[in-house]
N, C-alpha and C. Protein backbone atom coordinates (compact mmCIF):
# COMPACT_ATOMS: atom_id res chain seq x y z
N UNK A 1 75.14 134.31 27.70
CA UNK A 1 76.51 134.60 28.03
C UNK A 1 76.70 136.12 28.08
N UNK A 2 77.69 136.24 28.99
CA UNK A 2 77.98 137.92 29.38
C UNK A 2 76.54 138.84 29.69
N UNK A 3 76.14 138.86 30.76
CA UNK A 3 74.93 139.15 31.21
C UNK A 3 75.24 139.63 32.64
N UNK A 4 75.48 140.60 33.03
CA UNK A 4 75.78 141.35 34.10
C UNK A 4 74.26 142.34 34.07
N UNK A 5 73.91 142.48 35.22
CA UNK A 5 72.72 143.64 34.93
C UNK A 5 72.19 143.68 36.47
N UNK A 6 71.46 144.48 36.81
CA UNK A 6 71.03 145.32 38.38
C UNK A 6 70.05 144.17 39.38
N UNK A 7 70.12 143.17 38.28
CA UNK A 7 69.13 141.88 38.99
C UNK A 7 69.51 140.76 39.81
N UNK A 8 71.37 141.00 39.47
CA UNK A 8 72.52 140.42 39.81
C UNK A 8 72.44 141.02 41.44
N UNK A 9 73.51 140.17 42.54
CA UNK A 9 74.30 140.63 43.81
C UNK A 9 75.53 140.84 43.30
N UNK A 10 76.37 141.45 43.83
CA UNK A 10 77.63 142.03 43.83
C UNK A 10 78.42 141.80 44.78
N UNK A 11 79.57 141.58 44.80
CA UNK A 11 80.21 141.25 46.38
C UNK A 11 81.73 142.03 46.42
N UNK A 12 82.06 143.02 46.56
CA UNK A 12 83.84 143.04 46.43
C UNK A 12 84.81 142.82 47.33
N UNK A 13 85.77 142.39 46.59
CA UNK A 13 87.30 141.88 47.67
C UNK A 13 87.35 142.89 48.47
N UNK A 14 87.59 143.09 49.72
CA UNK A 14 88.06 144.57 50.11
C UNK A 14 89.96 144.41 50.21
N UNK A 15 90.11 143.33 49.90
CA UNK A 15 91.69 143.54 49.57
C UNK A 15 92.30 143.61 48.17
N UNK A 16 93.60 143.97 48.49
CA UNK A 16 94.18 144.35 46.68
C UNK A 16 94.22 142.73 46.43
N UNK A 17 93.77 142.87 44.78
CA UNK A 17 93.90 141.04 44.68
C UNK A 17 95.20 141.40 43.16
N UNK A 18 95.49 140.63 43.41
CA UNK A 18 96.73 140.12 42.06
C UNK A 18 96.20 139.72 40.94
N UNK A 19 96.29 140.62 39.81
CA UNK A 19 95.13 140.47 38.53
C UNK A 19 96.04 139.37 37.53
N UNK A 20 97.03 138.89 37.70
CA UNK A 20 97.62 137.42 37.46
C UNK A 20 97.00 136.49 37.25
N UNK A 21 96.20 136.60 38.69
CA UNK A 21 94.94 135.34 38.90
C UNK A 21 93.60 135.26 38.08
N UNK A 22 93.80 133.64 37.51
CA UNK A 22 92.75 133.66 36.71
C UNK A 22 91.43 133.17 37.35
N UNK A 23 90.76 132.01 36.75
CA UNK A 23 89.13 131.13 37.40
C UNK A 23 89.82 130.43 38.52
N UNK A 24 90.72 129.85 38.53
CA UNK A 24 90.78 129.01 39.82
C UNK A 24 91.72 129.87 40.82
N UNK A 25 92.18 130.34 40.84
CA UNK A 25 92.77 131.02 42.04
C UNK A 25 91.33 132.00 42.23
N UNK A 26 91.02 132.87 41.50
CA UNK A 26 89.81 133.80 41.83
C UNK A 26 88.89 132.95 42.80
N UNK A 27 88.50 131.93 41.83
CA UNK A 27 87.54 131.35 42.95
C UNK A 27 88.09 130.85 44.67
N UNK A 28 88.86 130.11 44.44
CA UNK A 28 89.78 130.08 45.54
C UNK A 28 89.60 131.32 46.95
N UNK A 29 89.57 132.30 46.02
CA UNK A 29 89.35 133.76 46.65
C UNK A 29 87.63 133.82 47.67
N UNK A 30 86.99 133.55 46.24
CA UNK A 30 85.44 133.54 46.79
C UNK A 30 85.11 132.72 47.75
N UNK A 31 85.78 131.35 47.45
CA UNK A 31 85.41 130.17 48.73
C UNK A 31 86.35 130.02 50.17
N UNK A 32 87.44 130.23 49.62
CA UNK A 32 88.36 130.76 51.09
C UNK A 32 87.95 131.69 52.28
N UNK A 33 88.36 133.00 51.20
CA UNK A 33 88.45 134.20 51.71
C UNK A 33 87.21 134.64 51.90
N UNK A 34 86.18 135.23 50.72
CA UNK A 34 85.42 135.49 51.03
C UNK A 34 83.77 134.71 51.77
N UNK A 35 83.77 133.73 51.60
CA UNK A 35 82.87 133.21 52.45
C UNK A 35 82.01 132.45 51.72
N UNK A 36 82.10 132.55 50.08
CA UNK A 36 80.63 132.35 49.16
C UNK A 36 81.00 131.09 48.38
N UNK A 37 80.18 130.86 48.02
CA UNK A 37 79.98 130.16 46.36
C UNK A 37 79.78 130.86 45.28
N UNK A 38 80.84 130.27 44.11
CA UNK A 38 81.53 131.05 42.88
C UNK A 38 80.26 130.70 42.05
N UNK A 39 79.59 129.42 42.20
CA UNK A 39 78.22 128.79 41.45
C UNK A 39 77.34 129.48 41.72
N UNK A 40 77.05 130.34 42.53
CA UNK A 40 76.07 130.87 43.32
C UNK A 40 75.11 131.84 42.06
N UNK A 41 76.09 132.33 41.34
CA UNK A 41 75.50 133.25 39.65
C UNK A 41 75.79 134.52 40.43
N UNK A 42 76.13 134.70 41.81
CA UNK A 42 76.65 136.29 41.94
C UNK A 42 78.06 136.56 41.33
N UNK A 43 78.32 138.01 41.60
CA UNK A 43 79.05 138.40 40.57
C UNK A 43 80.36 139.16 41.86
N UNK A 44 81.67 138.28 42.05
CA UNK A 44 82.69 138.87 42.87
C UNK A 44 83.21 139.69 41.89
N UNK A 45 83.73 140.87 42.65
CA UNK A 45 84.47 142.01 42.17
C UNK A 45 86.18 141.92 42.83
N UNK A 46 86.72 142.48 42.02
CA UNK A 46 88.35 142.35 42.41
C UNK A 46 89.54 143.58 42.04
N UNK A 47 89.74 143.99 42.44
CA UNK A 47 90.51 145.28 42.74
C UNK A 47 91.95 145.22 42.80
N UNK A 48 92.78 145.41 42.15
CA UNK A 48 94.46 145.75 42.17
C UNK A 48 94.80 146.98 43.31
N UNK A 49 96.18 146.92 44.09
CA UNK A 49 96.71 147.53 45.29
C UNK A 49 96.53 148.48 44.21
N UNK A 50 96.89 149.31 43.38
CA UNK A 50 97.25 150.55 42.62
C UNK A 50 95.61 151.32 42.26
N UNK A 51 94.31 150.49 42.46
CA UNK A 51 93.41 150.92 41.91
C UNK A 51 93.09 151.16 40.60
N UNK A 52 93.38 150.72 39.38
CA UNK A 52 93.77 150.42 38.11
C UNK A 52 93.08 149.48 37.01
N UNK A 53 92.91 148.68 38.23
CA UNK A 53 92.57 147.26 37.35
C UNK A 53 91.46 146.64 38.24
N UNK A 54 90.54 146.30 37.24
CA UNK A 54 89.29 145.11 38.21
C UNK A 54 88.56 143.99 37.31
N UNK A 55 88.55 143.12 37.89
CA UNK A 55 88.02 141.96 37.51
C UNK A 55 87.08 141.20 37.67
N UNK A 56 85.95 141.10 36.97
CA UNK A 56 84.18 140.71 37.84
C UNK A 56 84.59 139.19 37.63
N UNK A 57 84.13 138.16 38.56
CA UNK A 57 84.35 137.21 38.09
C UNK A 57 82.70 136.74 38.33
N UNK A 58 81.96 135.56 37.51
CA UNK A 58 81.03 135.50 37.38
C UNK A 58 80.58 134.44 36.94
N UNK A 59 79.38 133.04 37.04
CA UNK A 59 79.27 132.18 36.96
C UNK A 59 77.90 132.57 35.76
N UNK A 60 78.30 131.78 35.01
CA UNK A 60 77.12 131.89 33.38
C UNK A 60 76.90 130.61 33.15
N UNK A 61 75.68 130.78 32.60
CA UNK A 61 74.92 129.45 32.27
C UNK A 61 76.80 128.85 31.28
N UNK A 62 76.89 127.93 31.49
CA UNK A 62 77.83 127.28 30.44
C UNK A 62 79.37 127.21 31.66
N UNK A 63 79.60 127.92 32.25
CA UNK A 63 81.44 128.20 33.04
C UNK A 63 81.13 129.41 33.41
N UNK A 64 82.79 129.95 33.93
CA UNK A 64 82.80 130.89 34.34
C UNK A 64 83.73 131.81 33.72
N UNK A 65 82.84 133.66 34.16
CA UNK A 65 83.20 134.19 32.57
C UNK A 65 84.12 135.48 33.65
N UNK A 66 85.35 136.11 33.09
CA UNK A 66 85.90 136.72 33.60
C UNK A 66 85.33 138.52 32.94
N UNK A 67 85.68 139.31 33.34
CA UNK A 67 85.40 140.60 32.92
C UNK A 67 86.88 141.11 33.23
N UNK A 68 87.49 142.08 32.75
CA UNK A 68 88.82 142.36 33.11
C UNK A 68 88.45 144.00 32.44
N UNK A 69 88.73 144.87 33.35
CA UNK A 69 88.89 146.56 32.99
C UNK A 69 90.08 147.05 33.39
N UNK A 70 90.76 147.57 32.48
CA UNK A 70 92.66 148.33 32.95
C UNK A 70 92.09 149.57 32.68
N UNK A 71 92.35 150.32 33.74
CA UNK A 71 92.20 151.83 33.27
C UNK A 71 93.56 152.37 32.60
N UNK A 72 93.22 153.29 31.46
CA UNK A 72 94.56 154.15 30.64
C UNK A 72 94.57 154.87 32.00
N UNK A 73 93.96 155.82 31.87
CA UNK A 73 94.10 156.37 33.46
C UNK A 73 93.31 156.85 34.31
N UNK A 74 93.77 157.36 35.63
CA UNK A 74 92.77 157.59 36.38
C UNK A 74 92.78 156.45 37.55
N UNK A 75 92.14 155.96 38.67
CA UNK A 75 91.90 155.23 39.77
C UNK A 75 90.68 154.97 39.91
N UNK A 76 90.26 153.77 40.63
CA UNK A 76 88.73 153.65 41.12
C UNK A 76 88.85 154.24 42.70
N UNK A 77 87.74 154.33 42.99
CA UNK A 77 87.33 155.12 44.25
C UNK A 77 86.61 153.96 44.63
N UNK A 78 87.13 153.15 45.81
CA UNK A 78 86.47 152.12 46.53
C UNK A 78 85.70 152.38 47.58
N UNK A 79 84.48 152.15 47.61
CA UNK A 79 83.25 152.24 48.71
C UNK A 79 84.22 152.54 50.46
N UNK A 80 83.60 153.42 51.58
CA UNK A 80 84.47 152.75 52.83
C UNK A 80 83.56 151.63 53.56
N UNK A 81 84.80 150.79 53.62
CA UNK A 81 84.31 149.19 54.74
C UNK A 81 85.03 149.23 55.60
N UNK A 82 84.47 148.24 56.51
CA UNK A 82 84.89 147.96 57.50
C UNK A 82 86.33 147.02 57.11
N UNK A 83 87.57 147.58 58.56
CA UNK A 83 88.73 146.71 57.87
C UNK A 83 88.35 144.69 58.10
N UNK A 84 87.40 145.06 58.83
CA UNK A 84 87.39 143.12 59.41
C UNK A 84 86.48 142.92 58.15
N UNK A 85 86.32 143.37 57.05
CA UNK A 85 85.05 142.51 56.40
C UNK A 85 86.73 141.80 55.48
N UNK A 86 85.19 140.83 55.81
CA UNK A 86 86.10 139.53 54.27
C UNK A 86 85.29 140.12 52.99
N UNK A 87 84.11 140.58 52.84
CA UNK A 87 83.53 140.73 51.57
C UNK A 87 82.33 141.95 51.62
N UNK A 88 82.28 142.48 50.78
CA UNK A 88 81.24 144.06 50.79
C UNK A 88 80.42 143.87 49.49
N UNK A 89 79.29 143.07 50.40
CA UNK A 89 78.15 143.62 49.19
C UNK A 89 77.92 144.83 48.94
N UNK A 90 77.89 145.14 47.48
CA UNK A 90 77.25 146.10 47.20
C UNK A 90 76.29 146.29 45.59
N UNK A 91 76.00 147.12 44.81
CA UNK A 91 74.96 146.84 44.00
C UNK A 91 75.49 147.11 42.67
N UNK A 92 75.04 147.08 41.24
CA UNK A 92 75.18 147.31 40.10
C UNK A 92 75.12 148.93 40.11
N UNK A 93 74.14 149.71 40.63
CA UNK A 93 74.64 151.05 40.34
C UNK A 93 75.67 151.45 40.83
N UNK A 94 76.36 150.98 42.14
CA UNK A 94 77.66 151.11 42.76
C UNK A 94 78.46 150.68 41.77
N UNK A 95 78.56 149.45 41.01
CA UNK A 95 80.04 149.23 40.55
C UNK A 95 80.04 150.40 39.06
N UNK A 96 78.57 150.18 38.86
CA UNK A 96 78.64 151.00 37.33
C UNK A 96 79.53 152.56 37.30
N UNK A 97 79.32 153.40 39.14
CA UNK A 97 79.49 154.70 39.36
C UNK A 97 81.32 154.74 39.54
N UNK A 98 81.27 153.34 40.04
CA UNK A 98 82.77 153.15 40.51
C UNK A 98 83.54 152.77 38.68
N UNK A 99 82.96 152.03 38.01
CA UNK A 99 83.99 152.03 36.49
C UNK A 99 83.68 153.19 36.10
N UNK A 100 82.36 154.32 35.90
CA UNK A 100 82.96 155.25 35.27
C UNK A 100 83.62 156.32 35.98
N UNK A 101 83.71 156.60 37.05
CA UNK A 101 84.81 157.36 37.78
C UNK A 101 83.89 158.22 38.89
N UNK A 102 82.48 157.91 39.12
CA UNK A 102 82.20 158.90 39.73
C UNK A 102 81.94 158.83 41.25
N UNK A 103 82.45 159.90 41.88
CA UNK A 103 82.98 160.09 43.50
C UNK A 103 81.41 160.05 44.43
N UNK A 104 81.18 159.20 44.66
CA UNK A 104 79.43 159.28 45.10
C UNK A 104 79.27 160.52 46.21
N UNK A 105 80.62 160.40 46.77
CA UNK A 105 80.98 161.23 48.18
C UNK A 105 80.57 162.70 47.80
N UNK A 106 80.76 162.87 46.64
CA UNK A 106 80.81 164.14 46.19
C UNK A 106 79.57 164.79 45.20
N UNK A 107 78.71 163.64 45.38
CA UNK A 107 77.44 163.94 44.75
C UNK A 107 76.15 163.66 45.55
N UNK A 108 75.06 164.33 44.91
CA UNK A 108 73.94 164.21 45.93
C UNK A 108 73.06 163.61 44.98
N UNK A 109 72.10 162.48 45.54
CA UNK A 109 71.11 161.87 45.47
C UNK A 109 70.02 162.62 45.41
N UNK A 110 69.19 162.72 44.76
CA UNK A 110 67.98 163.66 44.71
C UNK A 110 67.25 162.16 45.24
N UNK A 111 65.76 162.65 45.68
CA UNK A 111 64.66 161.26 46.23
C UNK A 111 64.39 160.78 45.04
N UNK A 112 64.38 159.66 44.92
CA UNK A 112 63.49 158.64 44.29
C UNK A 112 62.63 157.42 44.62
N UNK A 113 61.45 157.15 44.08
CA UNK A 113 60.89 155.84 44.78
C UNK A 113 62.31 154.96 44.61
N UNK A 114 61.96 153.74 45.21
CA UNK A 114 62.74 152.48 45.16
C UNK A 114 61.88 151.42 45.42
N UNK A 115 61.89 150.49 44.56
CA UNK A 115 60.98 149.21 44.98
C UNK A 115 62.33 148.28 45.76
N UNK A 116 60.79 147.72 46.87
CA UNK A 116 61.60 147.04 47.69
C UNK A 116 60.19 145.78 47.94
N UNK A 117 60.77 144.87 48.59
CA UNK A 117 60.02 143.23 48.83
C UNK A 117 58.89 143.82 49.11
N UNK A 118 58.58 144.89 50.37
CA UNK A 118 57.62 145.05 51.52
C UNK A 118 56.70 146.42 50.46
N UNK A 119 56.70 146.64 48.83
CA UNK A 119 56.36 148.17 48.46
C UNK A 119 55.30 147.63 47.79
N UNK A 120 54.71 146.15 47.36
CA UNK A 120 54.11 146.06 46.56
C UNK A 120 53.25 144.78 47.11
C-alpha cells in the first residue's frame, strides 16, 4: 500500500478537475474522459482551475488509494499540451519537479545516460 515510484506511468487531466471528487467520480474521469482504465495500476494525476491542489489517484493491490496535496502556497507549473489532448502522459520525475515547485523551463539538464528497452 501507498507505493508510487518511477516504475509507475503517469497520466494528467489537462483540465481543472473539482477536488470535491472522490474514487468514483475520479474514476469516472479516467474511463470517460480520459480514455484509460483506473485498474490498469497507473497513476492519474488531477489538478484544480487555481493550481493549488492535486490529487494522484491510483489503483493498489487491495482498492483504490487517493493522494491529495493543498499547497499553503505557491502554484504548480503544468507541463505545455496540446489543447485537444484528453490525457498527458508524463513521468515520476515530472510530477516529483512539478510538487516541489521547480520551473523545468527554467533549468537545464546536464547529459545523462538513460536506460531505455533498445540500451541493453
Amino acid at each position: 500500500m501507498f507505493n508510487l515510484n518511477d516504475s509507475l506511468r503517469y497520466y494528467l487531466y489537462p483540465f481543472p478537475a473539482d477536488m470535491r471528487k472522490s474514487f468514483y467520480t475520479l474514476s469516472g474521469i479516467v474511463s470517460d474522459l480520459m480514455g484509460q482504465d483506473v485498474r490498469s495500476g497507473d497513476v492519474f494525476i488531477f489538478i484544480n482551475r487555481s493550481l493549488t491542489s492535486m490529487k494522484l489517484l491510483h489503483m493498489e493491490h487491495g482498492g483504490l488509494v487517493i493522494y491529495h496535496l493543498k499547497l499553503e502556497a505557491g502554484s504548480f507549473k503544468l507541463p505545455i499540451f496540446d489543447d485537444q489532448c484528453r490525457t498527458f502522459p508524463t513521468n515520476w520525475r515530472d510530477l516529483m519537479l512539478m510538487v516541489q515547485g521547480i520551473d523545468v523551463e527554467k533549468c537545464q539538464k546536464r547529459k545523462r545516460f538513460e536506460f531505455s528497452a533498445g540500451n541493453g
